[in-house]
Protein backbone atom coordinates (compact mmCIF):
# COMPACT_ATOMS: atom_id res chain seq x y z
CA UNK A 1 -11.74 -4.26 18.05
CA UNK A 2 -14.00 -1.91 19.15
CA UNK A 3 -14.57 1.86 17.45
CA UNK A 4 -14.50 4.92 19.45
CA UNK A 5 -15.95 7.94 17.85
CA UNK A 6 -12.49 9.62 17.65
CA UNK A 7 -11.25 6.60 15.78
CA UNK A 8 -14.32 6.18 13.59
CA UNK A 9 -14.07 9.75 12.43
CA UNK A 10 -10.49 9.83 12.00
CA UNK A 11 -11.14 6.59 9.91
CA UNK A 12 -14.04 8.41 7.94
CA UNK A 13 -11.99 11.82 7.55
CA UNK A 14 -9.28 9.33 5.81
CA UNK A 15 -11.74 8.07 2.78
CA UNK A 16 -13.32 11.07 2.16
CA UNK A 17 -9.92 13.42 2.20
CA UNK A 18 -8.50 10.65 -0.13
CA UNK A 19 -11.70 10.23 -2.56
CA UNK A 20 -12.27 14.15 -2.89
CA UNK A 21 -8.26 14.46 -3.54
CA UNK A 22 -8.50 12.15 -6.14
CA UNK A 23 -11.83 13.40 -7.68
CA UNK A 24 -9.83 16.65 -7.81
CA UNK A 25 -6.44 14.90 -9.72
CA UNK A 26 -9.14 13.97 -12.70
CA UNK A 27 -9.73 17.83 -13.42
CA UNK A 28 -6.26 17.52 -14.10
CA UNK A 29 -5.93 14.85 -16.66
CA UNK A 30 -5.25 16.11 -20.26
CA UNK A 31 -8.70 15.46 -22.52
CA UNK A 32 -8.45 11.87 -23.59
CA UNK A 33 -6.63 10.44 -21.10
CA UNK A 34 -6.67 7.09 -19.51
CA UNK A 35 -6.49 8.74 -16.03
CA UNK A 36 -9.37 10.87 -16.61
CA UNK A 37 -11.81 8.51 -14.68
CA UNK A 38 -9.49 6.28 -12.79
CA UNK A 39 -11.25 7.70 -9.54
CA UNK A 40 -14.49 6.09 -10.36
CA UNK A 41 -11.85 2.77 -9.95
CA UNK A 42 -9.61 4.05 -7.04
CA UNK A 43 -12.19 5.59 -4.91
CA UNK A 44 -14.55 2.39 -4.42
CA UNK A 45 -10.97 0.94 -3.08
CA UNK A 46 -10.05 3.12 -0.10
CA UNK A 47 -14.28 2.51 0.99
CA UNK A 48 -14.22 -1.21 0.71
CA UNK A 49 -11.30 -0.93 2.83
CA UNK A 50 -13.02 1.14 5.28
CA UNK A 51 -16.07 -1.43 5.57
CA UNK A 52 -13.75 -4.33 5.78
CA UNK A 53 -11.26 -2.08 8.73
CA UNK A 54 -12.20 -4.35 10.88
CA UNK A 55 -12.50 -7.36 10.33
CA UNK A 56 -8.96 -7.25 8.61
CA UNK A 57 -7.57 -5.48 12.01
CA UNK A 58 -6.83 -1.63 10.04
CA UNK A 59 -6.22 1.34 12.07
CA UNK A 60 -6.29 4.40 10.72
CA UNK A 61 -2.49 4.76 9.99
CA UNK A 62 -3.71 1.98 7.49
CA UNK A 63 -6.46 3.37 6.00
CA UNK A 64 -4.18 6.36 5.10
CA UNK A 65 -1.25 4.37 3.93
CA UNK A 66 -3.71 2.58 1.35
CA UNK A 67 -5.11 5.97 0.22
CA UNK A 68 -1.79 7.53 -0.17
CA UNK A 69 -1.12 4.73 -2.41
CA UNK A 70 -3.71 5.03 -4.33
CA UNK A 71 -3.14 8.85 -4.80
CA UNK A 72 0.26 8.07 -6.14
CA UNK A 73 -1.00 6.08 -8.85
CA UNK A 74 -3.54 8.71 -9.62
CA UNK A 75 -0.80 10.99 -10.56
CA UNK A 76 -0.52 9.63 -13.48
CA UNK A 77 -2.73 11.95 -14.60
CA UNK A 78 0.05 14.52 -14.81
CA UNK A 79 1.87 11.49 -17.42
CA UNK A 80 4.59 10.85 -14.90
CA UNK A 81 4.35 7.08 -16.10
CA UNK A 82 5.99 8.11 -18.65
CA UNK A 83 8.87 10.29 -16.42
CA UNK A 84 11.48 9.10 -14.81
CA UNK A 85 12.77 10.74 -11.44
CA UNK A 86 16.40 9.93 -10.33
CA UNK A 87 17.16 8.08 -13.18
CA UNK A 88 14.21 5.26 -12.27
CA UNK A 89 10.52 5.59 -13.88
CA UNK A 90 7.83 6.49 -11.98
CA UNK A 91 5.98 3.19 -12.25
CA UNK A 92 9.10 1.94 -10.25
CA UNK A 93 8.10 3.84 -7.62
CA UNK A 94 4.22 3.21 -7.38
CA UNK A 95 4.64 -0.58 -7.65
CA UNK A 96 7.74 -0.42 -4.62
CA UNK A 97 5.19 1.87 -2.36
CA UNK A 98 2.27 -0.39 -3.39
CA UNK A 99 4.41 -3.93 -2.04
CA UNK A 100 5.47 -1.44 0.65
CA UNK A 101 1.68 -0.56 1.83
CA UNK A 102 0.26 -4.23 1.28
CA UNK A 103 2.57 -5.80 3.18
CA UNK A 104 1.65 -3.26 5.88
CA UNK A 105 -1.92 -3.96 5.52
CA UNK A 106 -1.59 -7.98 4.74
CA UNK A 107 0.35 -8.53 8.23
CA UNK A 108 -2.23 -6.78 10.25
CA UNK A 109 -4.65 -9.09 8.86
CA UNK A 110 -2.85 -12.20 8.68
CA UNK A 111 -1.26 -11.60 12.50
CA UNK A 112 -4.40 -9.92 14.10
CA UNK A 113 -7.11 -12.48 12.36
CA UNK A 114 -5.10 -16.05 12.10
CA UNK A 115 -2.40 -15.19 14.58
CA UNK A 116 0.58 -15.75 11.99
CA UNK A 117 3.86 -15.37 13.80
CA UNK A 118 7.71 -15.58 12.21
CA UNK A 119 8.88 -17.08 9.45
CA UNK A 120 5.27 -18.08 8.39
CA UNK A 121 3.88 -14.54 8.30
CA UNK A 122 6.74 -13.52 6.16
CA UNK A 123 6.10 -16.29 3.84
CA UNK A 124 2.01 -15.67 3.64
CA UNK A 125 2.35 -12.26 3.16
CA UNK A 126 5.45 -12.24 0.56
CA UNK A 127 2.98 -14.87 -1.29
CA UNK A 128 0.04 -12.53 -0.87
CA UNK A 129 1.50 -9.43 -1.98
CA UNK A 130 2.92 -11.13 -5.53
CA UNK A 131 -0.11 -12.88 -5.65
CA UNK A 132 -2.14 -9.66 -5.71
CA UNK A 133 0.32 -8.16 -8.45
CA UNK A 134 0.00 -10.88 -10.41
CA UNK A 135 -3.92 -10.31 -10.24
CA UNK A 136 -3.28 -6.48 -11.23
CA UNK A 137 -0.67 -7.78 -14.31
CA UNK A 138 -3.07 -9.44 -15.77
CA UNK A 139 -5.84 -6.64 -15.29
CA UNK A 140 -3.28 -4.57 -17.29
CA UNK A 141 -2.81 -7.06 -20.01
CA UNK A 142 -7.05 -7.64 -20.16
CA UNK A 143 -7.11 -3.93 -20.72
CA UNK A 144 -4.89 -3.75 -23.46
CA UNK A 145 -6.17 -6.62 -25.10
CA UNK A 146 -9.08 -5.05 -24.98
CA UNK A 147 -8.82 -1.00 -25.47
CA UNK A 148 -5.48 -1.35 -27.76
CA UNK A 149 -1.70 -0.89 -26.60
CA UNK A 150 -2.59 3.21 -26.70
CA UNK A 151 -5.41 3.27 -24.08
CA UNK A 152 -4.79 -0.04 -22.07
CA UNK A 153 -2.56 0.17 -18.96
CA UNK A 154 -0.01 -2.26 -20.59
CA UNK A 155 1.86 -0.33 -22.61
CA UNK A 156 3.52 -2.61 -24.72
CA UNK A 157 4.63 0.67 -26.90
CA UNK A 158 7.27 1.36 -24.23
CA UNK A 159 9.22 -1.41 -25.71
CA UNK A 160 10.20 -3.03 -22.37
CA UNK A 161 9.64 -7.20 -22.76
CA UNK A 162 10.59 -6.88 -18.72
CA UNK A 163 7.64 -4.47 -17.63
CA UNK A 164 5.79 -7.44 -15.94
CA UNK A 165 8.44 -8.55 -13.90
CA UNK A 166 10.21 -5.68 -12.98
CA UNK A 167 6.81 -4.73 -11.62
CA UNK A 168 6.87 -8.04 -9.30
CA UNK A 169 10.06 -7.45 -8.32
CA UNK A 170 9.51 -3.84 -7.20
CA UNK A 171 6.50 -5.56 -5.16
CA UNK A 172 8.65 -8.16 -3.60
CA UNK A 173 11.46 -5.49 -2.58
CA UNK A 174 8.56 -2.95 -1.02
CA UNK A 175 7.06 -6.25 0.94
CA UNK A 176 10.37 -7.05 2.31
CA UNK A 177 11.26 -3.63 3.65
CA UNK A 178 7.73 -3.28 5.19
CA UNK A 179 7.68 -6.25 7.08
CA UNK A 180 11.48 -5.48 8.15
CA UNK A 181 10.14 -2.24 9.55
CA UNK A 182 7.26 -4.15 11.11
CA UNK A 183 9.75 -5.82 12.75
CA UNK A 184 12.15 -3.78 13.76
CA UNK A 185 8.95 -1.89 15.31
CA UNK A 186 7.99 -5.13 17.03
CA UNK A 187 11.70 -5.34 18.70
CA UNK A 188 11.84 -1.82 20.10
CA UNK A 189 8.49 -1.66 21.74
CA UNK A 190 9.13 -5.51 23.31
CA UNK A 191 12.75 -4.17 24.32
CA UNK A 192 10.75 -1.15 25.84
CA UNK A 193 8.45 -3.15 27.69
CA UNK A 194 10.80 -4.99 28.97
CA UNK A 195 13.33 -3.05 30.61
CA UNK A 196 13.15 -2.96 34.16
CA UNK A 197 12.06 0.39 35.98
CA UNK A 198 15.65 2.07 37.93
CA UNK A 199 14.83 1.27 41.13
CA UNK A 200 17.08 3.38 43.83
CA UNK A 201 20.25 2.25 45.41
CA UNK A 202 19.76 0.62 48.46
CA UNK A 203 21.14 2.39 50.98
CA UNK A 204 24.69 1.15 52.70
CA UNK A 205 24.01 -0.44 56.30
CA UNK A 206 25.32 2.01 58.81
């Protein structure tokens, strides 16, 4: 997939807008909190994605869905994870958009690299995706064990014994729409393609 200098500096304009917007959100954080220097974890993200763009078949519409993401769980530095908004929490919505944007980014890799197709893209990416949150669960639980239930990311103060697998679930749900919309994309533009150009009427015989 070759780079035109349009797309590489629409793809470069895409990390730095994201890591300089997120640089910003930590001026925001109250002192002492855990979002203070989450950019120095988020930022490196959005850049290994942009070295690996390639070989995992990203445009940038990609690179800016994964850097939106990643913005949205920055705002926890206002303490939204601890908000709710229309009666769900906020961490609802980061882990629905974060199964949303991997399964975005997962099928462009697994179609474009190993030529999944059907059923069996659904089921490698659905895997991949909960696979992935699984990964970050435990990540949360490591830093709790580790920094105490006040500073970790688990917050097992919340008294919620579900946290963990609500979380999965709001990844599975945000997969599933994503690769429904992938699909439904992939019906309109074949159904485009395929319609057949109006030709005139043939005139009657005289």
């Amino acid at each position: 997939m070759a780079l035109t200098p349009k797309r590489w500096n629409a793809d470069v304009a895409v990390a730095v807008i994201a890591t300089v917007v997120m640089m910003a959100l930590s001026f925001a954080a109250a002192p002492g909190s855990t979002y203070r220097f989450s950019f120095l974890f988020l930022a490196p993200i959005i850049w290994l994605a942009y070295a690996a763009r390639k070989r995992l078949h990203l445009r940038p519409v990609h690179l800016a869905l994964i850097a939106s993401a990643l913005v949205l769980h920055n705002l926890g530095v206002f303490g939204w994870y601890r908000r709710e908004f229309w009666t769900l929490q906020f961490d609802t919505y980061v882990h629905f958009y974060f199964g949303v944007v991997g399964g975005f980014i997962v099928r462009a890799g697994l179609e474009g690299a190993y030529g999944l197709r059907t059923w069996r893209l659904w089921v490698a990416v659905i895997l991949g995706i909960l696979g992935m949150g699984a990964i970050h669960e435990l990540i949360e639980w490591a830093s709790t064990m580790i920094l105490g239930p006040e500073r970790g990311m688990l917050k097992t103060l919340a008294d919620d014994p579900y946290d963990t697998q609500k979380d999965l679930m709001n990844n599975f749900l945000g997969t599933v729409l994503s690769l429904l919309c992938s699909w439904l994309l992939k019906c309109v533009r074949q159904s485009t393609r395929s319609e057949p150009h109006a030709r005139p009427a043939s005139s009657s015989a005289r």
